[in-house]
Protein backbone atom coordinates (compact mmCIF):
# COMPACT_ATOMS: atom_id res chain seq x y z
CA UNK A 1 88.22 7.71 79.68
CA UNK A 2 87.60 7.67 83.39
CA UNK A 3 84.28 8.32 85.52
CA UNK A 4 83.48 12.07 85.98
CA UNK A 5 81.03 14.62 86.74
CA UNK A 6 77.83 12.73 88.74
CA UNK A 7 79.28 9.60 87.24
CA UNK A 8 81.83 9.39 89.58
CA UNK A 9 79.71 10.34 92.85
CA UNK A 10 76.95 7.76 92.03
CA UNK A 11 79.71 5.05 91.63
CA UNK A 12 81.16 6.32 95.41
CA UNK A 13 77.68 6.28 97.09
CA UNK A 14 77.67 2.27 95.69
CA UNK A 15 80.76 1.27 96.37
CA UNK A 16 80.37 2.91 99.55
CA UNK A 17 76.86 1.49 100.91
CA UNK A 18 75.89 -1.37 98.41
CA UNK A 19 77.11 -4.78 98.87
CA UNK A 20 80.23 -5.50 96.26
CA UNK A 21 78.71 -8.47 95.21
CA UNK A 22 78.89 -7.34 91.51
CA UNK A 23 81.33 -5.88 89.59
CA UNK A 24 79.90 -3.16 86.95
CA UNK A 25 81.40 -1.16 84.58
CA UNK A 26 81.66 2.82 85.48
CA UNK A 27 78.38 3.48 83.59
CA UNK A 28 75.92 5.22 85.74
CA UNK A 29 72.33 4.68 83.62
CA UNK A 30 69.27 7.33 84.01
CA UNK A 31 67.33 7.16 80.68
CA UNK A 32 67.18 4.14 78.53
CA UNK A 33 64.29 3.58 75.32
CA UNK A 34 64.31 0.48 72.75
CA UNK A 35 68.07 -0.50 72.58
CA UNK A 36 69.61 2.58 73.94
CA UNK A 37 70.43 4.24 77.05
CA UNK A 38 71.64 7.29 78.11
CA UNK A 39 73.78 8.13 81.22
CA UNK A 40 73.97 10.71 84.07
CA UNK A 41 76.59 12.62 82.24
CA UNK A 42 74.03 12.56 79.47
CA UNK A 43 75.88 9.81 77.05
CA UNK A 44 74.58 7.66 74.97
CA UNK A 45 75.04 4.16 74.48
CA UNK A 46 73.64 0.76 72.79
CA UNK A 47 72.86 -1.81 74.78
CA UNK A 48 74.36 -5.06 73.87
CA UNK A 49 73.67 -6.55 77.27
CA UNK A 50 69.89 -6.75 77.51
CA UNK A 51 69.96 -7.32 81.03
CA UNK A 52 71.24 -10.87 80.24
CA UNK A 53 68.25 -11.05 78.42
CA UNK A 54 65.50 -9.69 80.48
CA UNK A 55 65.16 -6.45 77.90
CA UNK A 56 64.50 -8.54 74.82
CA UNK A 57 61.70 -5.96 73.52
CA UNK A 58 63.96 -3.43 74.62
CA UNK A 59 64.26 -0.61 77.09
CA UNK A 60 60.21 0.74 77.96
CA UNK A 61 58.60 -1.49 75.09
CA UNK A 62 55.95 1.28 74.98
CA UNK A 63 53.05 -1.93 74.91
CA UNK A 64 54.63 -3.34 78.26
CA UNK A 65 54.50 0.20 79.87
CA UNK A 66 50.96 0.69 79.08
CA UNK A 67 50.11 -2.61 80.40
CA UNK A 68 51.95 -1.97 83.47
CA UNK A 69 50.64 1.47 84.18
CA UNK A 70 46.99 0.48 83.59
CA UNK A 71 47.25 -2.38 85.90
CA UNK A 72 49.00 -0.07 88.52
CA UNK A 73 45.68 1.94 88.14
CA UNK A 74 43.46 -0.97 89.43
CA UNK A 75 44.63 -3.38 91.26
CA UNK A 76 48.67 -4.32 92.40
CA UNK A 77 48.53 -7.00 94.60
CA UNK A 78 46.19 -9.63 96.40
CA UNK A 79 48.50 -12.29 97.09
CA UNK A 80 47.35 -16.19 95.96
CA UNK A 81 45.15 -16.23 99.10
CA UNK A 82 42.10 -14.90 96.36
CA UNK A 83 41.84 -15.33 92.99
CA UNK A 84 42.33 -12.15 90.57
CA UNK A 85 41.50 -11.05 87.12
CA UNK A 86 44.53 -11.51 85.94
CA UNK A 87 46.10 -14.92 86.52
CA UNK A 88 44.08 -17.27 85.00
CA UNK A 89 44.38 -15.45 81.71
CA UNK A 90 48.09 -15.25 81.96
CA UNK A 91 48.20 -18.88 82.41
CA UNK A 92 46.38 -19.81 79.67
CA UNK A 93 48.04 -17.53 77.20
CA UNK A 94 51.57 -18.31 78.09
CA UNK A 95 50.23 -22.19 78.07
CA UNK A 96 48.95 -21.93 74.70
CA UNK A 97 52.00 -19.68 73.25
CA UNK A 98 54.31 -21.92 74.79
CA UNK A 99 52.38 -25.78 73.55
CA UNK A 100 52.20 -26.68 77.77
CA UNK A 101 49.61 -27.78 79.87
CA UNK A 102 50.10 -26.09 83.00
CA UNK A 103 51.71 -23.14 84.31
CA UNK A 104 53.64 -22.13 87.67
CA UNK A 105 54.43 -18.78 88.65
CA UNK A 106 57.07 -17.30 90.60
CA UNK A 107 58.74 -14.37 90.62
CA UNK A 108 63.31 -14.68 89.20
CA UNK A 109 64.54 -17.43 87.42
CA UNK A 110 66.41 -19.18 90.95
CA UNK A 111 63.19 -19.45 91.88
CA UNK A 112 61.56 -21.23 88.73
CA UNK A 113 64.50 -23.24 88.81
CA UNK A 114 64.49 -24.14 92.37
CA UNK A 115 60.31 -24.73 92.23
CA UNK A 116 61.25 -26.98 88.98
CA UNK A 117 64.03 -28.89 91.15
CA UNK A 118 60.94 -29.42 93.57
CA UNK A 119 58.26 -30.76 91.66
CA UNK A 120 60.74 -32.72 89.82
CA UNK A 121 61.99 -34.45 93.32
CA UNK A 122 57.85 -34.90 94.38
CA UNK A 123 56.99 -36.36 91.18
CA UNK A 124 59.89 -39.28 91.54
CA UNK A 125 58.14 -39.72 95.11
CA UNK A 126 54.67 -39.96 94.51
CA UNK A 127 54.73 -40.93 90.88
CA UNK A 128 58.31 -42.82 89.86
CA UNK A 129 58.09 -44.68 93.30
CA UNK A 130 61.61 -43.54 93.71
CA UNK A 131 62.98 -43.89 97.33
CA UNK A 132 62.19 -41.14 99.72
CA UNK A 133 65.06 -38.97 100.17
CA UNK A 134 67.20 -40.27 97.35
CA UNK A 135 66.07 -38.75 94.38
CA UNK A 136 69.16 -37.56 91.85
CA UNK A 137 69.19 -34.88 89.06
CA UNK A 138 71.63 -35.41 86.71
CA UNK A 139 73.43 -31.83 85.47
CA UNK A 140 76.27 -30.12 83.24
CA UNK A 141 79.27 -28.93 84.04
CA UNK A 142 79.49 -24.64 83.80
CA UNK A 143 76.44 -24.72 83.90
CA UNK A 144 74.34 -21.38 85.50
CA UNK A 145 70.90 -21.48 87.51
CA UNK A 146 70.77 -18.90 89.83
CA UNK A 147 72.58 -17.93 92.80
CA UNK A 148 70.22 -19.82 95.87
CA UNK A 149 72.07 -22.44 97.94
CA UNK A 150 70.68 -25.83 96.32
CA UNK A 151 71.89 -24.50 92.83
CA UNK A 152 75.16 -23.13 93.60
CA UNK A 153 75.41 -26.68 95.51
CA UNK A 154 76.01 -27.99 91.78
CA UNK A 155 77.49 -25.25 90.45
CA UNK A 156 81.46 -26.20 89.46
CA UNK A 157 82.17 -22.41 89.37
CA UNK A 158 84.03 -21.21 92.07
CA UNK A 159 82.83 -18.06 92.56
CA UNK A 160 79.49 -19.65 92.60
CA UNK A 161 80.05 -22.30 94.80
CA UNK A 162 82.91 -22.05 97.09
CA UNK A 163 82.01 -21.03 100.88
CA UNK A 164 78.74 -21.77 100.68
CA UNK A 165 78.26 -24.86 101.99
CA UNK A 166 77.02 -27.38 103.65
CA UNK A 167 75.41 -27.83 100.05
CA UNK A 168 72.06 -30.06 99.06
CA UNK A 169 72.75 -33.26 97.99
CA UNK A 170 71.40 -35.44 95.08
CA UNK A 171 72.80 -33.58 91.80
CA UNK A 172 75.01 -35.40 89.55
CA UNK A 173 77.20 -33.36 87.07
CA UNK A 174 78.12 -34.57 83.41
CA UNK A 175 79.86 -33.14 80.44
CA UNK A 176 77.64 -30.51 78.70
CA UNK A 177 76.77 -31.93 75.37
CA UNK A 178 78.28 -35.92 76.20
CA UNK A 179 75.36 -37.69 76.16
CA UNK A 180 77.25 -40.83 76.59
CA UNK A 181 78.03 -39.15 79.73
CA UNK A 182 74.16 -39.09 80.40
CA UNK A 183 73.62 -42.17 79.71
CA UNK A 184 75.96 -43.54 82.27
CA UNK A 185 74.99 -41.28 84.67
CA UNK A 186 71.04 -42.56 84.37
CA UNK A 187 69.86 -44.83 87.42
CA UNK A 188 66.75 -45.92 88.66
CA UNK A 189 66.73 -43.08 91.32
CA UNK A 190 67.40 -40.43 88.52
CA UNK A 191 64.46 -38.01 88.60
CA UNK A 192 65.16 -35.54 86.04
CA UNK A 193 67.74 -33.95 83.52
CA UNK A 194 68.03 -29.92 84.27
CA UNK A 195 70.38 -28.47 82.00
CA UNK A 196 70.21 -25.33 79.69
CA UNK A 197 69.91 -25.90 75.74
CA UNK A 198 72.41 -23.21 75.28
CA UNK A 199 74.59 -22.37 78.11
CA UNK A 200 75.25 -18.36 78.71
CA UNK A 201 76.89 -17.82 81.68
CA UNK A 202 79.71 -20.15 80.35
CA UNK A 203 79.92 -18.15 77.22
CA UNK A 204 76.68 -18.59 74.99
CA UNK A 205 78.22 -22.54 74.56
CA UNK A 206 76.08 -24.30 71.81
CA UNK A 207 75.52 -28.40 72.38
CA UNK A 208 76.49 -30.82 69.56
CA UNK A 209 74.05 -31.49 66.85
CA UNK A 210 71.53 -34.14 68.11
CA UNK A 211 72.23 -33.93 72.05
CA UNK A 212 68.97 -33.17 73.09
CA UNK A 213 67.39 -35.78 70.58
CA UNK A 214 69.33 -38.42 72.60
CA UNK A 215 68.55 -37.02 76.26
CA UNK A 216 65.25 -36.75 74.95
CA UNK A 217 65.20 -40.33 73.82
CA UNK A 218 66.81 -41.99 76.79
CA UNK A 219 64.28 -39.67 79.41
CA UNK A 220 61.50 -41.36 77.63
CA UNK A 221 62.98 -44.75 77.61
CA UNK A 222 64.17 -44.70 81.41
CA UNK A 223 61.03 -42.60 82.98
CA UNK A 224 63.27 -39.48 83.85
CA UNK A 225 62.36 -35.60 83.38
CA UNK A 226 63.53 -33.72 81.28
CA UNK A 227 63.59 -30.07 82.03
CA UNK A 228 65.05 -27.38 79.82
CA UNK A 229 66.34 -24.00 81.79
CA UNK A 230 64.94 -21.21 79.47
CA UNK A 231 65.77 -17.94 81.78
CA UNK A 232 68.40 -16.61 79.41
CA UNK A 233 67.98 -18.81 76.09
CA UNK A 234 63.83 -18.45 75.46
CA UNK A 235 61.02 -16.24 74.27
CA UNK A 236 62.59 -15.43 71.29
CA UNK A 237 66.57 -14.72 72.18
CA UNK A 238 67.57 -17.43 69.92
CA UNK A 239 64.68 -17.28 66.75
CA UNK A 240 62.02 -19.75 68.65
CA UNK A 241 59.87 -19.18 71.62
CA UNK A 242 62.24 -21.92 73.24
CA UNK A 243 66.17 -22.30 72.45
CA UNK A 244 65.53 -26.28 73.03
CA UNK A 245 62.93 -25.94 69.48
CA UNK A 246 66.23 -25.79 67.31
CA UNK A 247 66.58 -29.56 68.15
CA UNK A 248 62.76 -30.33 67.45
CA UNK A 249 62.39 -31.59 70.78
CA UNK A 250 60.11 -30.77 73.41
CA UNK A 251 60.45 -30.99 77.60
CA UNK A 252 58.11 -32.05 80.25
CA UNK A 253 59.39 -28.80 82.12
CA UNK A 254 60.33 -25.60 81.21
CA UNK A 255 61.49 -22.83 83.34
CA UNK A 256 61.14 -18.98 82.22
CA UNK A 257 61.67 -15.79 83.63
CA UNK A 258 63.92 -12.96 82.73
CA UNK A 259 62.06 -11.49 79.64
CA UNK A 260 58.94 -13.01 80.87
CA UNK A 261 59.05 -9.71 82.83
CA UNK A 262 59.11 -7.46 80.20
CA UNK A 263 62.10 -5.98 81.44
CA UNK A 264 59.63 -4.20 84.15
CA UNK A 265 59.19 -6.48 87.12
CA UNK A 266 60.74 -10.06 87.50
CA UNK A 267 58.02 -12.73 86.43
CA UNK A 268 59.44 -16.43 85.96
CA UNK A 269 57.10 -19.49 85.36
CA UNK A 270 57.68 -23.16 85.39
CA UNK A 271 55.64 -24.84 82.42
CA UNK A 272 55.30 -27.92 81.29
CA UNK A 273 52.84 -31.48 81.83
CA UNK A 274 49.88 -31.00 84.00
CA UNK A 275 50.33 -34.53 85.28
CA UNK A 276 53.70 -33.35 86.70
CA UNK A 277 52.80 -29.89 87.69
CA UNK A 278 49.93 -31.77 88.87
CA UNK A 279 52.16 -33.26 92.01
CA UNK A 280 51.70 -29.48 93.69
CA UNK A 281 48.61 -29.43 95.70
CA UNK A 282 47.47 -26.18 98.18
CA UNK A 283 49.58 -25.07 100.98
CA UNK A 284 52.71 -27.41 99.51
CA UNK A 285 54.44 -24.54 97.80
CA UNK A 286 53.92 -20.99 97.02
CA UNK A 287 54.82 -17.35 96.72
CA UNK A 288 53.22 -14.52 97.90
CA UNK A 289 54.16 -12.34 94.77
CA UNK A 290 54.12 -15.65 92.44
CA UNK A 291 51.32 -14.21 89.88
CA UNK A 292 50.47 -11.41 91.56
CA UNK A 293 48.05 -8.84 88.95
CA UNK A 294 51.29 -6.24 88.15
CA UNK A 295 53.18 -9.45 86.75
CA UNK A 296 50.33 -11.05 85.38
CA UNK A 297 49.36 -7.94 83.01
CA UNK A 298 53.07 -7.44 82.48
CA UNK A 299 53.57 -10.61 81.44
CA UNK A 300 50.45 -11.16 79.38
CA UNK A 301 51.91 -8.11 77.08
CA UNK A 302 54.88 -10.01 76.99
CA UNK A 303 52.95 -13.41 75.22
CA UNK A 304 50.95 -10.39 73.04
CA UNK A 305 54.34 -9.41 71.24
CA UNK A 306 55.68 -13.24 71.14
CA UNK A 307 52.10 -14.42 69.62
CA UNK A 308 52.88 -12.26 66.43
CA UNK A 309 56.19 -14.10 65.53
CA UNK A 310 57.75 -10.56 64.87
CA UNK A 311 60.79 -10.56 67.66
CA UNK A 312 61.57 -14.65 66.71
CA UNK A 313 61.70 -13.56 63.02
CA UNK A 314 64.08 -10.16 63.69
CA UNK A 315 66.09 -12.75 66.01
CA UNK A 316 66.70 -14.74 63.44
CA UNK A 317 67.00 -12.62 60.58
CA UNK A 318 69.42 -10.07 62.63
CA UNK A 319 71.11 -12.54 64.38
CA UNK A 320 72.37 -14.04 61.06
CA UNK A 321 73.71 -10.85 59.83
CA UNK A 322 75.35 -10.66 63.84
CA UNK A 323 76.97 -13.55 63.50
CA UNK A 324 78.29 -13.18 59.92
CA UNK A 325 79.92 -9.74 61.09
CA UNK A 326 81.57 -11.04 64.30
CA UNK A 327 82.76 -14.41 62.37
CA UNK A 328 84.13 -11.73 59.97
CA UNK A 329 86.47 -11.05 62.68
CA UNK A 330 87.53 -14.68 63.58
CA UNK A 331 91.81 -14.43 63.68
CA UNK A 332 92.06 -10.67 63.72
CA UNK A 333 91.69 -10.47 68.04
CA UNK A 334 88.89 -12.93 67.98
CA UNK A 335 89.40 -16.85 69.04
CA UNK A 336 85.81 -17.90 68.52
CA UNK A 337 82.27 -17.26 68.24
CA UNK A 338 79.38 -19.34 69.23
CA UNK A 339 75.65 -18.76 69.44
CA UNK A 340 72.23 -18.57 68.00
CA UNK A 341 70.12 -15.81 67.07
CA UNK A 342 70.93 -12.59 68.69
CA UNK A 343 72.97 -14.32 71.50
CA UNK A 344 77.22 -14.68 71.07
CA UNK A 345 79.56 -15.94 72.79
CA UNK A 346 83.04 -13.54 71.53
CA UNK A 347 86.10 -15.27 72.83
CA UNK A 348 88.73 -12.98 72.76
CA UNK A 349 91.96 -13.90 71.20
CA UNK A 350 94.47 -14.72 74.66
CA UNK A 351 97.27 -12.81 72.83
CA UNK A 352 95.12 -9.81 72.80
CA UNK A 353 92.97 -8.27 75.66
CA UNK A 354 91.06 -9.19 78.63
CA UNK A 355 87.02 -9.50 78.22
CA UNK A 356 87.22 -6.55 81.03
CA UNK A 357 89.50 -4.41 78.66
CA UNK A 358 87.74 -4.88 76.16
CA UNK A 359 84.30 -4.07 77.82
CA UNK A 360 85.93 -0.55 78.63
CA UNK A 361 87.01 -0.01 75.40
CA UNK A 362 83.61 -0.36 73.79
CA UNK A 363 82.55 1.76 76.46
CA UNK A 364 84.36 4.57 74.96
CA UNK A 365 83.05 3.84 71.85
CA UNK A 366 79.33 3.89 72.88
CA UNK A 367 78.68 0.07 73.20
CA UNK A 368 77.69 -1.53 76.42
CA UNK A 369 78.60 -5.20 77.03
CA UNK A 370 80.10 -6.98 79.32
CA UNK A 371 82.72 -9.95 80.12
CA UNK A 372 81.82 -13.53 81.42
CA UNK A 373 84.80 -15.41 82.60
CA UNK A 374 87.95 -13.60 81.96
CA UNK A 375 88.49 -13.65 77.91
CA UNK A 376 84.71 -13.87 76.48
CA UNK A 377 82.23 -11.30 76.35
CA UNK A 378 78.74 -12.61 76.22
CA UNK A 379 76.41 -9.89 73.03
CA UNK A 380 72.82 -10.11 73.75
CA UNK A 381 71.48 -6.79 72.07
CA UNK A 382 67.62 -6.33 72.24
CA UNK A 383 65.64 -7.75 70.30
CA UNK A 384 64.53 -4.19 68.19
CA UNK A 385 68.29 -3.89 67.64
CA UNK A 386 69.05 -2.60 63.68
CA UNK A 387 71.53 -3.45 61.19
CA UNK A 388 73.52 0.08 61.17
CA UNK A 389 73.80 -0.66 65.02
CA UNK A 390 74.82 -4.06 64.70
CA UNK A 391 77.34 -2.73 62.29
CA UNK A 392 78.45 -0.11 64.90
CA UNK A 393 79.05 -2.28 67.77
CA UNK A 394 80.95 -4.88 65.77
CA UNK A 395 83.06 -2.33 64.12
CA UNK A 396 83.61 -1.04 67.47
CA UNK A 397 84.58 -4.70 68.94
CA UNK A 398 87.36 -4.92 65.99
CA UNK A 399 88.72 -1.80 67.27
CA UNK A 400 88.51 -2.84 71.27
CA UNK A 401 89.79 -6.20 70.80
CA UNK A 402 92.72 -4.78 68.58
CA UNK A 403 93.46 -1.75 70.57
């Protein structure tokens, strides 16, 4: 099947005039509700993307439109310069949804991450007593933050990282899941550990039993921060309102966005200790859209359908019954499968197809997902997903990988 009809003029007209800085598969989207969406040709798919996880409730959750249009009614924007009706609530309901103290707000996930990178650096400064200007964060390897220049600067993917430079010192990179790797990497300047619980760009890769108990141990023990990168992994992807909850262990700082926004508007948040969000006093870092009403009211919807329990229960329930189907096909054009909840990571089998081929060929068949790396395609369906389209999409994966 090739692009035709208006497919194939929208794809010219961005190819032609947007920046090639992504790659996407010749889908042209117009319509899209719960976990389906519908094309220009007037084709309909499922979903098994998400957004990368920032349409966990699915395509127009009809409770996160209403919220959003109401607000858009009132009031849209007044910047942090005034206070508005919105914030404050929004902070405490994600505070109290998510057990923290204090909340953050910014507007992608770079920029949670990059705000968490700061207050972790200020609080080794004014609190640690760590020597100015030599603060160190200790990272993994493959490991996927965002796209500004001090993350890519310890990013070990080259498409990332390479021609981007001079890069920000003071990260040092470890072995995802080797915490004796940690360990030795620990000094008296280390300010913090920043790594994700589950990492998805690298292919939805699940640490070892008992990881996170021992970086959580050995933060507390050696006065270092722990912060857990929640963009893709949290508010309910994997079953808990935080991937890191599997392990029973808890950060000082968490950083959100991605659903947090409904799938409307971006909305991230750093959360965590109010003695270390607590470092960040007026005029010493901001945003002017960070908590503005629009994402406020979005995002309070957003804690509304996590406070019921509902999308971590389908997560888990569905994401069983995911995982039992794809591990069915395990040896027949399938290497492995990793994840939690309704997150896998679907290596494909070398001796068959490409992750890209593969991608196309459930595009045929009515599924939309998409390739990380070269051989693993990364299945993230929303969260309002059903069985009989789990069962569609997988059957549809034995035939692409097989093809």
């Amino acid at each position: 099947m090739t692009a035709h009809g208006l497919t194939s003029s929208f794809i010219a007209r961005d190819e032609q005039w947007g920046a090639h800085n992504y790659h996407p598969l010749p889908v042209v989207i117009a319509e899209a509700e719960g976990a389906s969406v519908t094309d220009v040709d007037g084709t309909r798919y499922l979903d098994f993307l998400s957004g990368y996880s920032a349409l966990n409730f699915g395509h127009r959750h009809p409770a996160l439109i209403a919220a959003a249009h109401e607000q858009l009614d009132r009031l849209t924007l007044t910047s942090r310069a005034f206070h508005n009706d919105q914030f404050g609530a929004f902070c405490e309901e994600l505070a109290t949804l998510t057990g923290t103290e204090m909340v953050l707000t910014m507007n992608t996930g770079a920029e949670a991450v990059e705000s968490a990178i700061k207050v972790a650096r200020k609080w080794a400064y004014e609190v640690k007593g760590v020597a100015s200007d030599s603060a160190e964060i200790i990272v993994a390897s493959n490991n996927f933050h965002g796209r500004t220049t001090t993350i890519v600067s310890f990013s070990d993917d080259s498409a990332a990282h390479d021609n981007y430079g001079p890069f920000t010192p003071g990260f040092v990179t470890v072995p995802f899941g080797d915490l004796d790797a940690v360990r030795a990497a620990v000094g008296p300047n280390t300010a913090a550990i920043l790594m994700e619980p589950i990492q998805g760009e690298a292919g939805v890769v699940v640490p070892p039993d008992g990881f996170f108990a021992g970086v959580r141990a050995l933060c507390d023990e050696q006065d270092v921060l722990l912060i857990s990168d929640e963009v893709q992994a949290g508010l309910a992807r994997t079953g808990t309102i935080f991937a890191l909850d599997h392990e029973k262990v808890r950060a000082d700082l968490y950083t959100l966005g991605k659903a947090l926004g409904g799938g409307i508007i971006p909305v991230s948040a750093v959360v965590g200790r109010a003695d270390v969000l607590g470092v960040l006093k007026p005029g010493q870092h901001g945003s002017t859209f960070g908590g503005y009403p629009v994402a406020c009211a979005v995002g309070r919807a957003v804690v509304d359908l996590l406070s019921t329990g509902e999308f971590q229960q389908r997560s888990t329930e569905l994401g069983a019954y995911l995982h039992e189907r794809l591990n069915g096909l395990v040896g027949k054009g399938v290497a492995e499968v990793r994840g939690k909840g309704l997150w896998a990571g679907v290596d494909i089998d070398p001796a068959a197809r490409t992750g890209r081929e593969v991608s196309l060929s459930l595009r045929d068949q009515g599924v939309l997902c998409k390739e990380t790396h070269e051989r693993t395609l990364r299945m993230a369906p929303p969260l309002v997903i059903t069985r009989d389209e789990i069962d569609h999409a997988v059957d549809a994966l034995a035939e692409a990988v097989n093809a």
